[in-house]
Protein backbone atom coordinates (compact mmCIF):
# COMPACT_ATOMS: atom_id res chain seq x y z
CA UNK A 1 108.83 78.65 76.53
CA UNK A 2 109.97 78.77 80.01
CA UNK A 3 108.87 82.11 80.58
CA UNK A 4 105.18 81.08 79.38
CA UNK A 5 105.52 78.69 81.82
CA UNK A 6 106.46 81.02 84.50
CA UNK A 7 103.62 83.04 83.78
CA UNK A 8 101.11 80.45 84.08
CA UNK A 9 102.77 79.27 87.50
CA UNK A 10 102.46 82.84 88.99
CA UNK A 11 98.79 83.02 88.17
CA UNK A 12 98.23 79.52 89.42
CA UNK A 13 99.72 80.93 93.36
CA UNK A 14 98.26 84.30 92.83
CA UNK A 15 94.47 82.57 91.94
CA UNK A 16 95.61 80.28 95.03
CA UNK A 17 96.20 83.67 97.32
CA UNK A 18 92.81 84.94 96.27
CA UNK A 19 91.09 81.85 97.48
CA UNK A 20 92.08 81.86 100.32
CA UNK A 21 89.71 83.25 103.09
CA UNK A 22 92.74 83.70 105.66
CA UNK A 23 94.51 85.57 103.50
CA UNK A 24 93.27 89.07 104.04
CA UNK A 25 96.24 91.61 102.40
CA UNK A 26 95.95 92.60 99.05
CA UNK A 27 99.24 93.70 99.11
CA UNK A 28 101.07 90.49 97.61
CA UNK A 29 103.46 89.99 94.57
CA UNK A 30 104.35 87.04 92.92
CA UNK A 31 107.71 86.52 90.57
CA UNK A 32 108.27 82.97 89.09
CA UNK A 33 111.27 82.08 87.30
CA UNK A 34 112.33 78.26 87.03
CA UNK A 35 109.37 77.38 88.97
CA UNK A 36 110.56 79.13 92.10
CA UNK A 37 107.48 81.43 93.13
CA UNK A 38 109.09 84.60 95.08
CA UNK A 39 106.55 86.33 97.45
CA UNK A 40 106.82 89.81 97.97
CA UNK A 41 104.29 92.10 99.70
CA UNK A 42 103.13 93.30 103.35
CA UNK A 43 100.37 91.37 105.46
CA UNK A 44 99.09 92.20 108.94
CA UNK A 45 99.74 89.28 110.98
CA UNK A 46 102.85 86.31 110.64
CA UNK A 47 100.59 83.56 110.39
CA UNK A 48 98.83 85.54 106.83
CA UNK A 49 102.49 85.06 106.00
CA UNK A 50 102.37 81.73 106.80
CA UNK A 51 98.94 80.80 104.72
CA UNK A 52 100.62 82.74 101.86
CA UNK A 53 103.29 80.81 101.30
CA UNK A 54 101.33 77.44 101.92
CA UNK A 55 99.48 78.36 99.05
CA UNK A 56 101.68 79.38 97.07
CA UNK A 57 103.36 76.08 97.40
CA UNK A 58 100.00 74.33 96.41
CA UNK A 59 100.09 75.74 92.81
CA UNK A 60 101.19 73.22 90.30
CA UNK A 61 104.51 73.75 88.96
CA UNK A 62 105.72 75.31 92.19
CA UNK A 63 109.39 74.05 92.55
CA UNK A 64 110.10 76.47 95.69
CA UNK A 65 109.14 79.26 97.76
CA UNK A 66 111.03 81.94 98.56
CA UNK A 67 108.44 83.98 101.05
CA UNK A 68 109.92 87.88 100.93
CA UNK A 69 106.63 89.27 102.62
CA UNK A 70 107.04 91.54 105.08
CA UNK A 71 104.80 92.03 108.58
CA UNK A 72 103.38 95.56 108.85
CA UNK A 73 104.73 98.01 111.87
CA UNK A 74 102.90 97.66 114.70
CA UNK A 75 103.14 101.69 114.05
CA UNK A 76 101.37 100.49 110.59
CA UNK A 77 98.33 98.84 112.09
CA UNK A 78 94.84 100.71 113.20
CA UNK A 79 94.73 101.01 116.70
CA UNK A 80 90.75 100.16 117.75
CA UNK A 81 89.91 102.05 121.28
CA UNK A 82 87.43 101.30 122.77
CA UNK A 83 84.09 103.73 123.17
CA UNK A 84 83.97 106.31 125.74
CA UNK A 85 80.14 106.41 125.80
CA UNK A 86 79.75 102.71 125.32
CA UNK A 87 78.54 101.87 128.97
CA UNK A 88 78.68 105.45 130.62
CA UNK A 89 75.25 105.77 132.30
CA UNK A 90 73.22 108.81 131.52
CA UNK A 91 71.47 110.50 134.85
CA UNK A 92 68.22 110.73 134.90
CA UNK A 93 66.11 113.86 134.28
CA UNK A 94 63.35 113.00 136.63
CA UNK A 95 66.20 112.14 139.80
CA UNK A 96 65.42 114.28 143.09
């Protein structure tokens, strides 16, 4: 019976996760056992590890949160760069 229970807890956080618009990894886990939601997984930036486990403690049943999720490498993360050609100025073909 408990572990019914423990299954309908973890997809109570994980639905809460999902709904969540500042929660952008898909990369979370959930494990519930005595109503203590683990959360394992990788997100981008601490305070998506922060949301996470706010929801997670928003799902009924909920006793505890343990949050396990890890921050990607900064090694991890896309690097933007900017344009070379976004404001370079082309010479003009009639100059002279």
């Amino acid at each position: 019976m408990q572990q019914r229970r423990d299954s309908e807890i973890e997809q109570r956080v994980l639905h809460e996760l999902r709904v969540q618009p500042e929660i952008r990894s898909k990369e979370l886990c959930v494990f519930c056992a005595d109503g203590v939601a683990t959360l394992s997984g990788t997100v981008n930036k601490h305070h998506d590890k922060r949301f996470a486990e706010v929801a997670a403690e928003r799902a009924r049943g909920v006793v505890t949160v343990i949050n396990n999720i890890n921050l990607k490498e900064v090694s991890e993360q896309p690097v933007k760069r900017p344009s070379l050609t976004a404001n370079v100025a082309m010479p003009s073909a009639h100059a002279g």
